[in-house]
C-alpha atoms as a PDB file:
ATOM      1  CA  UNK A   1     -62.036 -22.017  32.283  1.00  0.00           C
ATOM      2  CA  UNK A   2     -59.357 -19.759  33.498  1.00  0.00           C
ATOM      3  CA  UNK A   3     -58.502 -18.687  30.319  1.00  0.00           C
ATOM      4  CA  UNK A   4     -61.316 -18.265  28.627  1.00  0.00           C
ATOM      5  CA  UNK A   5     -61.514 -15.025  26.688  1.00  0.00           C
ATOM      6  CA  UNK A   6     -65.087 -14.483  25.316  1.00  0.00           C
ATOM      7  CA  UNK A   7     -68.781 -15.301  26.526  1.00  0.00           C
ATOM      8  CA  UNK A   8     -71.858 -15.269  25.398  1.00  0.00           C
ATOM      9  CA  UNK A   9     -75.202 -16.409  26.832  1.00  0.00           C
ATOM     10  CA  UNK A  10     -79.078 -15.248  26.198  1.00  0.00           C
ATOM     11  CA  UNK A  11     -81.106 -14.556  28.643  1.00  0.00           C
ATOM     12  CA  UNK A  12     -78.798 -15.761  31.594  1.00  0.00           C
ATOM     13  CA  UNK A  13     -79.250 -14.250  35.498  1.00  0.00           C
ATOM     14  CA  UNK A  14     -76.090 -15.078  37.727  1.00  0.00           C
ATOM     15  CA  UNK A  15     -76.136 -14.325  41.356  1.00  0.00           C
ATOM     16  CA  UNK A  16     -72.346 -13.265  42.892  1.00  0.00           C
ATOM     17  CA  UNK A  17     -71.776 -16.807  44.051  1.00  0.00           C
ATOM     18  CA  UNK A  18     -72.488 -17.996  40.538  1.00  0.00           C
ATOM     19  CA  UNK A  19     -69.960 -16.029  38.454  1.00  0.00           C
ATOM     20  CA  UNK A  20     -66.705 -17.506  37.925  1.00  0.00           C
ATOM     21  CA  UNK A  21     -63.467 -16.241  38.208  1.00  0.00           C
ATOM     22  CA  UNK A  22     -62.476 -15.643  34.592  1.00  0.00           C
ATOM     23  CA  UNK A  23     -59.385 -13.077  34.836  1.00  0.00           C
ATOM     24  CA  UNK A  24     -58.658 -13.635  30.970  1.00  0.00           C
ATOM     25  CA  UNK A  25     -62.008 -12.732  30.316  1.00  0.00           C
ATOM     26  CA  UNK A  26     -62.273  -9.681  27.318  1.00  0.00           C
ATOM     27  CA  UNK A  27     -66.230  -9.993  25.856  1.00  0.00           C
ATOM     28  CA  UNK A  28     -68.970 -10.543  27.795  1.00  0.00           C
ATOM     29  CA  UNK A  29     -72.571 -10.538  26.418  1.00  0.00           C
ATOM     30  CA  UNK A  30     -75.368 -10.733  27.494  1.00  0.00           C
ATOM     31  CA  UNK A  31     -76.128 -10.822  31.249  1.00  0.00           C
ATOM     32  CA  UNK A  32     -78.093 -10.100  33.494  1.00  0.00           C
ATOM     33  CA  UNK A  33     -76.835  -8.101  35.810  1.00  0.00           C
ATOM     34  CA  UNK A  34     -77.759  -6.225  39.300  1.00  0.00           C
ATOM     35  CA  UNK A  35     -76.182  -4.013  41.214  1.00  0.00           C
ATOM     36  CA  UNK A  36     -75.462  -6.532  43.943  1.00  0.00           C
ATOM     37  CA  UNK A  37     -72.773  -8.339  41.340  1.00  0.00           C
ATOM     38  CA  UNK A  38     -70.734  -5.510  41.322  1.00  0.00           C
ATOM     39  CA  UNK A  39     -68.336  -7.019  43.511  1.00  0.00           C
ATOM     40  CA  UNK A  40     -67.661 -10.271  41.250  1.00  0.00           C
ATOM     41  CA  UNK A  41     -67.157  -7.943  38.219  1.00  0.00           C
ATOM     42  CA  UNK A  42     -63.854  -7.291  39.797  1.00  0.00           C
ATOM     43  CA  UNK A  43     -62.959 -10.472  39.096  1.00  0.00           C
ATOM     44  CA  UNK A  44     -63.039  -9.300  35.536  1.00  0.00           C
ATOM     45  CA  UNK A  45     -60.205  -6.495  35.082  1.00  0.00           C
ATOM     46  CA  UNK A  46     -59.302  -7.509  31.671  1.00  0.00           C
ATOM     47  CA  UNK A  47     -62.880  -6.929  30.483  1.00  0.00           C
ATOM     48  CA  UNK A  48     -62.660  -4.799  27.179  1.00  0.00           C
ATOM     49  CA  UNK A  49     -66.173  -5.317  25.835  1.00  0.00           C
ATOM     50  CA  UNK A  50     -69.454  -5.585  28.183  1.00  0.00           C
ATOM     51  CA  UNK A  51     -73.210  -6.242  26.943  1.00  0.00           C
ATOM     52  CA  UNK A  52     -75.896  -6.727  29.618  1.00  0.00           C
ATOM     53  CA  UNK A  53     -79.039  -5.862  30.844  1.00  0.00           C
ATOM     54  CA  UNK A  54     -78.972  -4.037  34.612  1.00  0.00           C
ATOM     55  CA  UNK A  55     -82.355  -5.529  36.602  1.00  0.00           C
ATOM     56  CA  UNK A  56     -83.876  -2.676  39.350  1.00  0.00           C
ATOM     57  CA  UNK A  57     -82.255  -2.374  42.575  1.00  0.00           C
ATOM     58  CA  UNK A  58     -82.762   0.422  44.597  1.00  0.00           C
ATOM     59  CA  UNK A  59     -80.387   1.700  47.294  1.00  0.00           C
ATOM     60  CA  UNK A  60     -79.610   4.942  49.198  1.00  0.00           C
ATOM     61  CA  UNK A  61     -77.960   8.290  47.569  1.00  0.00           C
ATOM     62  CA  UNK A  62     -76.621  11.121  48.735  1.00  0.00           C
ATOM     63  CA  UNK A  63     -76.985  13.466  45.715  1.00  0.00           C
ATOM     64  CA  UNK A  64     -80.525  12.176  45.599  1.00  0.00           C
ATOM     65  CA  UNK A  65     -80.694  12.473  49.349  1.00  0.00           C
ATOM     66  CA  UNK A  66     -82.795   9.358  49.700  1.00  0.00           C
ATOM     67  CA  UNK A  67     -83.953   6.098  47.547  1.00  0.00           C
ATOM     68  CA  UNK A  68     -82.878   5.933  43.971  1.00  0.00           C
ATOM     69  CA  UNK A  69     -82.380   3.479  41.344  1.00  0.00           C
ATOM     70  CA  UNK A  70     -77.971   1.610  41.685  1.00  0.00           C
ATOM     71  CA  UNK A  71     -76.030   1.816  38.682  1.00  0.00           C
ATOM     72  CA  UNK A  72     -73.352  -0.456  39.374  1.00  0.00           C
ATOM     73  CA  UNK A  73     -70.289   1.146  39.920  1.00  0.00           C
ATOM     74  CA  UNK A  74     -67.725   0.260  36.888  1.00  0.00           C
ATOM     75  CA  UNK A  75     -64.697   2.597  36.672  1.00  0.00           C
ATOM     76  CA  UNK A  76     -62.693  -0.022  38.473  1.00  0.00           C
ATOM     77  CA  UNK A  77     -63.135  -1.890  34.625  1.00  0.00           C
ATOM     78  CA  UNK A  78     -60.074   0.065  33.370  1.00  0.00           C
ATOM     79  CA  UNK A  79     -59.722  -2.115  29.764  1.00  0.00           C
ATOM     80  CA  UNK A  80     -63.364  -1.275  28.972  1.00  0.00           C
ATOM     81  CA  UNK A  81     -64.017   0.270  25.829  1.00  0.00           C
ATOM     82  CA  UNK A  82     -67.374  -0.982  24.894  1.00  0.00           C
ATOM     83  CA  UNK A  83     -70.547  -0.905  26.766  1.00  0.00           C
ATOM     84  CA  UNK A  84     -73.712  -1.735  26.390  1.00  0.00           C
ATOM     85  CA  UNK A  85     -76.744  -1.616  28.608  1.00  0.00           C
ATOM     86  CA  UNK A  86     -80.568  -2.119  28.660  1.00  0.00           C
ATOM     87  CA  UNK A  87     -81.858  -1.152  31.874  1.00  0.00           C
ATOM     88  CA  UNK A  88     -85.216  -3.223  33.006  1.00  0.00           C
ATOM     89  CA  UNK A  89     -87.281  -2.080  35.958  1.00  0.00           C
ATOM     90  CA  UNK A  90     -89.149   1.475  37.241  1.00  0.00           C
ATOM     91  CA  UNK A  91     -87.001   4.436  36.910  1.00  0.00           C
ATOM     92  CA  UNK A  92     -88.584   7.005  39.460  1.00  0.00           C
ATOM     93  CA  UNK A  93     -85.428   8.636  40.996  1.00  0.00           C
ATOM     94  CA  UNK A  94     -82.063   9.718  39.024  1.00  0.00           C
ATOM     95  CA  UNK A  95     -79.769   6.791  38.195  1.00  0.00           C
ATOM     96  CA  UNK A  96     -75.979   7.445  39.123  1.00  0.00           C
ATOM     97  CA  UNK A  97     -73.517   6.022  36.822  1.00  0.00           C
ATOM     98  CA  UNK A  98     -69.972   5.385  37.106  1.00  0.00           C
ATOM     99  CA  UNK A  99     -68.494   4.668  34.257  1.00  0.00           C
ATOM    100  CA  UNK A 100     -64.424   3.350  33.260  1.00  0.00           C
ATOM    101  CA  UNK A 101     -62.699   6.636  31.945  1.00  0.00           C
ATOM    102  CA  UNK A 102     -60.736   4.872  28.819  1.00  0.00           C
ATOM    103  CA  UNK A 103     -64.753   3.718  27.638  1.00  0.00           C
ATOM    104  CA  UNK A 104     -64.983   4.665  23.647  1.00  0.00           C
ATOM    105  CA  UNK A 105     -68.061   3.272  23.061  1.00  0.00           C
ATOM    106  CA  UNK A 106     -71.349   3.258  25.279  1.00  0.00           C
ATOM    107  CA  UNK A 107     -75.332   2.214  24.043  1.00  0.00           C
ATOM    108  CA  UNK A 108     -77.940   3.178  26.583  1.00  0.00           C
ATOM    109  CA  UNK A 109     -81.663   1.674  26.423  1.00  0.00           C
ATOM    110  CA  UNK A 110     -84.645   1.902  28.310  1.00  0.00           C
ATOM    111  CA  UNK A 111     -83.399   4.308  31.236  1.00  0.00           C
ATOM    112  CA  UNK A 112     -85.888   7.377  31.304  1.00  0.00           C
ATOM    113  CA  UNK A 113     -83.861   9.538  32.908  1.00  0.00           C
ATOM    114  CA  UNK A 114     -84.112  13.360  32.521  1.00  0.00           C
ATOM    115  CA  UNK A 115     -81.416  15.244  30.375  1.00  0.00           C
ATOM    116  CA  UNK A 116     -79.340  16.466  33.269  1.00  0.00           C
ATOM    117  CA  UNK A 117     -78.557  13.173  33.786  1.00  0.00           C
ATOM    118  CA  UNK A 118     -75.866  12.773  30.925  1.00  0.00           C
ATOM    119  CA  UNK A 119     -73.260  15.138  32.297  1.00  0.00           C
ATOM    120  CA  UNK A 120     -71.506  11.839  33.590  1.00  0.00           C
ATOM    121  CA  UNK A 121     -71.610  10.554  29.755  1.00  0.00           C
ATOM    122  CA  UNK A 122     -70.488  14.386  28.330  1.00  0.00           C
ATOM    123  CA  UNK A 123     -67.653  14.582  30.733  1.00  0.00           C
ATOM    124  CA  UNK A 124     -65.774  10.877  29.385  1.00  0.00           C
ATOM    125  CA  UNK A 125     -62.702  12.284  27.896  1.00  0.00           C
ATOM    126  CA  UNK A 126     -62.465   9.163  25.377  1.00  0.00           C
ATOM    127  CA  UNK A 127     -65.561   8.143  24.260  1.00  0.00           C
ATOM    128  CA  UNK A 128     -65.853   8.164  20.492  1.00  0.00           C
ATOM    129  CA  UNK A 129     -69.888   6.276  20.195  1.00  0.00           C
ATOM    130  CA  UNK A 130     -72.762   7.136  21.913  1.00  0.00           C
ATOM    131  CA  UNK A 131     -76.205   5.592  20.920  1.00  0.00           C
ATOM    132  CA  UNK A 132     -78.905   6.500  23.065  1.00  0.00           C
ATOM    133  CA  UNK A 133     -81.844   4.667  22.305  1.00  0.00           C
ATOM    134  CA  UNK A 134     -85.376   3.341  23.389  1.00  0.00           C
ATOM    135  CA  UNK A 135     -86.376   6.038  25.585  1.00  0.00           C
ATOM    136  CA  UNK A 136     -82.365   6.159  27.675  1.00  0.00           C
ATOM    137  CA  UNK A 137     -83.366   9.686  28.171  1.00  0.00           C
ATOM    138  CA  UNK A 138     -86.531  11.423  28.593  1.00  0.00           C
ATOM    139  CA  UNK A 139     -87.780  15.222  28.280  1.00  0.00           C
ATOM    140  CA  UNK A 140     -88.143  17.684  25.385  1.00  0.00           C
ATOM    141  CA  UNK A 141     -85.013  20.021  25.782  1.00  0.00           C
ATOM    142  CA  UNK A 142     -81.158  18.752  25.066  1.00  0.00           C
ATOM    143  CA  UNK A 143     -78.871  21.330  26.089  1.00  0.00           C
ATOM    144  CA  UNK A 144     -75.338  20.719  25.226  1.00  0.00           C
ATOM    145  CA  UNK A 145     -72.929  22.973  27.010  1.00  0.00           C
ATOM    146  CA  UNK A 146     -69.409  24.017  25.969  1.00  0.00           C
ATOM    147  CA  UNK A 147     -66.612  21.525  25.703  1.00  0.00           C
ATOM    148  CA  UNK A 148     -69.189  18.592  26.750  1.00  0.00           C
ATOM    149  CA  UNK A 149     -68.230  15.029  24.115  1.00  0.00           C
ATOM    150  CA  UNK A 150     -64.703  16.154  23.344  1.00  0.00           C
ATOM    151  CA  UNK A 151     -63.806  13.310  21.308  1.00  0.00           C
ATOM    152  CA  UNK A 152     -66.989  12.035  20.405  1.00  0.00           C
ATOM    153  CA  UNK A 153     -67.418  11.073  16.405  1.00  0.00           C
ATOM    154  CA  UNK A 154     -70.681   9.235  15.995  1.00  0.00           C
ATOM    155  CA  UNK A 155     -73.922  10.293  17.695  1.00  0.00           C
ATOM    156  CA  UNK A 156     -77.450   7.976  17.203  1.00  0.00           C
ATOM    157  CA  UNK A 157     -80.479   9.231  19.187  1.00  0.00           C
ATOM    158  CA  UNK A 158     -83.197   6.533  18.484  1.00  0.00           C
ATOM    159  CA  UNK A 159     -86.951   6.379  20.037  1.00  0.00           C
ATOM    160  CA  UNK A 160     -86.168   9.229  22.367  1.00  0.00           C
ATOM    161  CA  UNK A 161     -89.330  11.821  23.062  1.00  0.00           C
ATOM    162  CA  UNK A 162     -86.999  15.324  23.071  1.00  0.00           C
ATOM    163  CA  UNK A 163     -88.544  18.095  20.958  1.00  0.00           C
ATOM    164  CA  UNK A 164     -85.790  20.570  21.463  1.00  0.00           C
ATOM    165  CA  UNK A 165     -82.006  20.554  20.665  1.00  0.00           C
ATOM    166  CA  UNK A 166     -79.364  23.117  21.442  1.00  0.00           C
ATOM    167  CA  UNK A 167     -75.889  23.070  20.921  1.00  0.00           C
ATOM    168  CA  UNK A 168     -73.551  25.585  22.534  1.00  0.00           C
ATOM    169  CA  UNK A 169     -70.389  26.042  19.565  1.00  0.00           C
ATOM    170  CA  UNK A 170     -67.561  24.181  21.310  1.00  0.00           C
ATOM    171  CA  UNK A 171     -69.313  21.252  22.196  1.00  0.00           C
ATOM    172  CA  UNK A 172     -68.909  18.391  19.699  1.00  0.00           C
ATOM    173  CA  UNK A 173     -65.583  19.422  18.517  1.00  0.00           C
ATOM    174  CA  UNK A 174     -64.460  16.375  16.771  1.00  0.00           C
ATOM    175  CA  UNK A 175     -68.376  15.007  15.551  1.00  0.00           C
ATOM    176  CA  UNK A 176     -68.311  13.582  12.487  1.00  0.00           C
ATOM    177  CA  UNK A 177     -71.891  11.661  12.192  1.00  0.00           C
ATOM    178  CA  UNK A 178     -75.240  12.186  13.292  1.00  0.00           C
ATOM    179  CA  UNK A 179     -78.119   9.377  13.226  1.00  0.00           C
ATOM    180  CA  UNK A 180     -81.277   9.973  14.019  1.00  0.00           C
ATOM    181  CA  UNK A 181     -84.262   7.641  13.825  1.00  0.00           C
ATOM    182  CA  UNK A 182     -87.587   7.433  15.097  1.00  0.00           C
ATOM    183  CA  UNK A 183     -87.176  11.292  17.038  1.00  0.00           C
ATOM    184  CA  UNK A 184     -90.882  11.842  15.655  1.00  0.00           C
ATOM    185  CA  UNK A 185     -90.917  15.319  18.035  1.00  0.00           C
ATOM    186  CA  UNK A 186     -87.965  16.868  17.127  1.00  0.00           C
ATOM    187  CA  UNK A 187     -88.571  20.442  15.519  1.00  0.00           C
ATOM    188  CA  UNK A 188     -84.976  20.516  13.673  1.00  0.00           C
ATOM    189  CA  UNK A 189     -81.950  19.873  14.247  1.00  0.00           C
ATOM    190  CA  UNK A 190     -79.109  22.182  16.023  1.00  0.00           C
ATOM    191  CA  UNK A 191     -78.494  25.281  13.511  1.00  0.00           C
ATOM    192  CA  UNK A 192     -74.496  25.091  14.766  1.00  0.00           C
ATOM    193  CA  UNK A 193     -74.316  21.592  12.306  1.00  0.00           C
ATOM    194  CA  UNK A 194     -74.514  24.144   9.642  1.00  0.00           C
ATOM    195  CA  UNK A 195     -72.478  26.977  10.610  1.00  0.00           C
ATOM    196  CA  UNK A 196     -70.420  25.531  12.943  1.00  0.00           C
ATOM    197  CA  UNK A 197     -69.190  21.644  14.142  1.00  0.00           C
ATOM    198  CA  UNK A 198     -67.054  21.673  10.847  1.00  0.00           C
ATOM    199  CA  UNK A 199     -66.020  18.474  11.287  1.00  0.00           C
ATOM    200  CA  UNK A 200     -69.492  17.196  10.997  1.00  0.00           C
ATOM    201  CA  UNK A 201     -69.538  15.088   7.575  1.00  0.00           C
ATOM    202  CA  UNK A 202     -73.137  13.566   7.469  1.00  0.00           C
ATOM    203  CA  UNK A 203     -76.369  13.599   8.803  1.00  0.00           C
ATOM    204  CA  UNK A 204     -78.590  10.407   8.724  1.00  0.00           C
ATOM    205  CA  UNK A 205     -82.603  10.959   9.226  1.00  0.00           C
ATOM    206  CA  UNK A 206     -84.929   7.839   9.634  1.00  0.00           C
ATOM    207  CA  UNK A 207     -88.616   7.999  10.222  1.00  0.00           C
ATOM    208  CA  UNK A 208     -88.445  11.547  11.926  1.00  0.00           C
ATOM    209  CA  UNK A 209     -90.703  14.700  11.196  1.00  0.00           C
ATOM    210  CA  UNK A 210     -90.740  16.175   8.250  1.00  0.00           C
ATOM    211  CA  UNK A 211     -89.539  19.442  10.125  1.00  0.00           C
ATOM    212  CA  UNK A 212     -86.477  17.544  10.519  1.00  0.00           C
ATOM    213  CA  UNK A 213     -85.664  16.173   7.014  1.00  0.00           C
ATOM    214  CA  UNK A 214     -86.050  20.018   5.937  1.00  0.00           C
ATOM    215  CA  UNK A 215     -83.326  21.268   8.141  1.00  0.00           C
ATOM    216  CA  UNK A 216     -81.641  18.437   7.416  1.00  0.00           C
ATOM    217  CA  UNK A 217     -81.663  19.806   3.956  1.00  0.00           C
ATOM    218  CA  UNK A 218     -81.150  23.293   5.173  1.00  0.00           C
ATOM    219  CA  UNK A 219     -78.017  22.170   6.733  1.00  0.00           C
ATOM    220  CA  UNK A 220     -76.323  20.476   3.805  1.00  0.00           C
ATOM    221  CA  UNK A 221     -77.317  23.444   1.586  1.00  0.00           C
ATOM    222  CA  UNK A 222     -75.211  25.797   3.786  1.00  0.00           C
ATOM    223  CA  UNK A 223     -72.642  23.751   3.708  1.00  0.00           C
ATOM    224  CA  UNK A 224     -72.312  22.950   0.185  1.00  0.00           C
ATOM    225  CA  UNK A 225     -72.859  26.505  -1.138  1.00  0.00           C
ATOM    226  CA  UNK A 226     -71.213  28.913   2.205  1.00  0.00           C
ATOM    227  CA  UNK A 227     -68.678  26.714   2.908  1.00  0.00           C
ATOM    228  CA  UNK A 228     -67.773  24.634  -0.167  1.00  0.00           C
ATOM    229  CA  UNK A 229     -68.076  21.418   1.575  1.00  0.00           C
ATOM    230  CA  UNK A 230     -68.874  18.753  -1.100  1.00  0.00           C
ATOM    231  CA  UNK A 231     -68.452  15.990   1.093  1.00  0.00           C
ATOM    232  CA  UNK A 232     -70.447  16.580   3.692  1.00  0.00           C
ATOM    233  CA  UNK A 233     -73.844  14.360   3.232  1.00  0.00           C
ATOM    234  CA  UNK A 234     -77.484  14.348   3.984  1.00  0.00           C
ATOM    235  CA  UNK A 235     -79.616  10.774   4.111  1.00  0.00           C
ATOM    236  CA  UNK A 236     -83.181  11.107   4.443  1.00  0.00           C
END
């Protein structure tokens, strides 16, 4: 099977001795993966897309200082562009992820970790999809900092528990939609998708708060009538 391009498998646990050596490999969906296979994933440098599920392993950290859930490390995966992960075990300590710089897109599940915790997803200078989902993050308050997502162009947030949102104005710069579904305590949505994050062109609300839906409503009126926009869109 050395040149074998694309896999898929349900439901499927490999140890490190099981995995072949498939150099030629590009898909791969859907493991189940620990942190002890990192090493055999380097057997797989042409990997471009990557769908697992990560099992609990706990390890050692030094920016934890002690005991604390193992991402495997993946940057090494330098023709990665697509990634996506359900995490299954306890999360009790911050989860440190390494992730390839050229990924574009990257689906989180199932995580829990606290906000602070995405500044390794902000910082990826080319990733263009980001769907957080099934409680990947926890906590009320989103902040989003200055120059954070610079090429980011679709945004989901799905079954996530965070109340507030804020925005600073240069983060986002090239956004251009926003899904949200099932974000039952959000209060409203960031005011700079109205006056600001022009290249925002719709907004997609499913099952959220009716608090939501109106400044969902709010937004597209601002930018219809201040800023002439006709094509920007609102989906409730």
């Amino acid at each position: 099977m050395t040149r074998l391009r694309h896999v898929h498998v349900d439901n499927c646990t490999f140890s490190d001795s099981d995995l072949p050596q498939l150099e030629c490999l590009q898909t791969l969906s859907t493991l189940s993966l620990s942190y002890e296979t990192e090493n055999k994933m380097r057997s797989f440098l042409s990997l471009q897309k990557l769908r697992c599920t990560f099992l609990e392993f706990w390890g050692h950290s030094e920016k934890s200082g002690g005991s604390c859930n193992r991402f495997p490390v993946l940057d090494f995966l330098n023709q990665l562009e697509s990634l996506n992960v359900i995490y299954q075990g306890r999360v009790l300590q911050p989860c440190e992820f390494n992730f390839p710089s050229n990924l574009k897109k990257l689906t989180l599940s199932k995580f829990r970790l606290p906000w602070v915790e995405i500044s390794a997803i902000a910082a990826l200078q080319n990733l263009e999809v980001l769907k957080l989902l099934l409680e990947a993050f926890e906590g009320e308050e989103w902040n989003v900092s200055d120059e954070e997502f610079p090429k980011l162009k679709f945004l989901k947030l799905g079954n996530l528990n965070i109340t507030r949102w804020n925005i600073s104005e240069d983060a986002f710069p090239c956004l251009e939609q926003v899904v949200l579904q099932k974000c039952k305590q959000l209060i409203k949505l960031p005011s700079s998708f109205g006056d600001g994050c022009y290249s925002l062109q719709k907004i997609e609300v499913f099952i959220c708060g009716a608090a939501v839906s109106q400044s969902a409503r709010e937004i597209e009126e601002i930018r219809h009538e201040d800023y002439g926009d006709a094509n920007f869109k609102v989906t409730i």
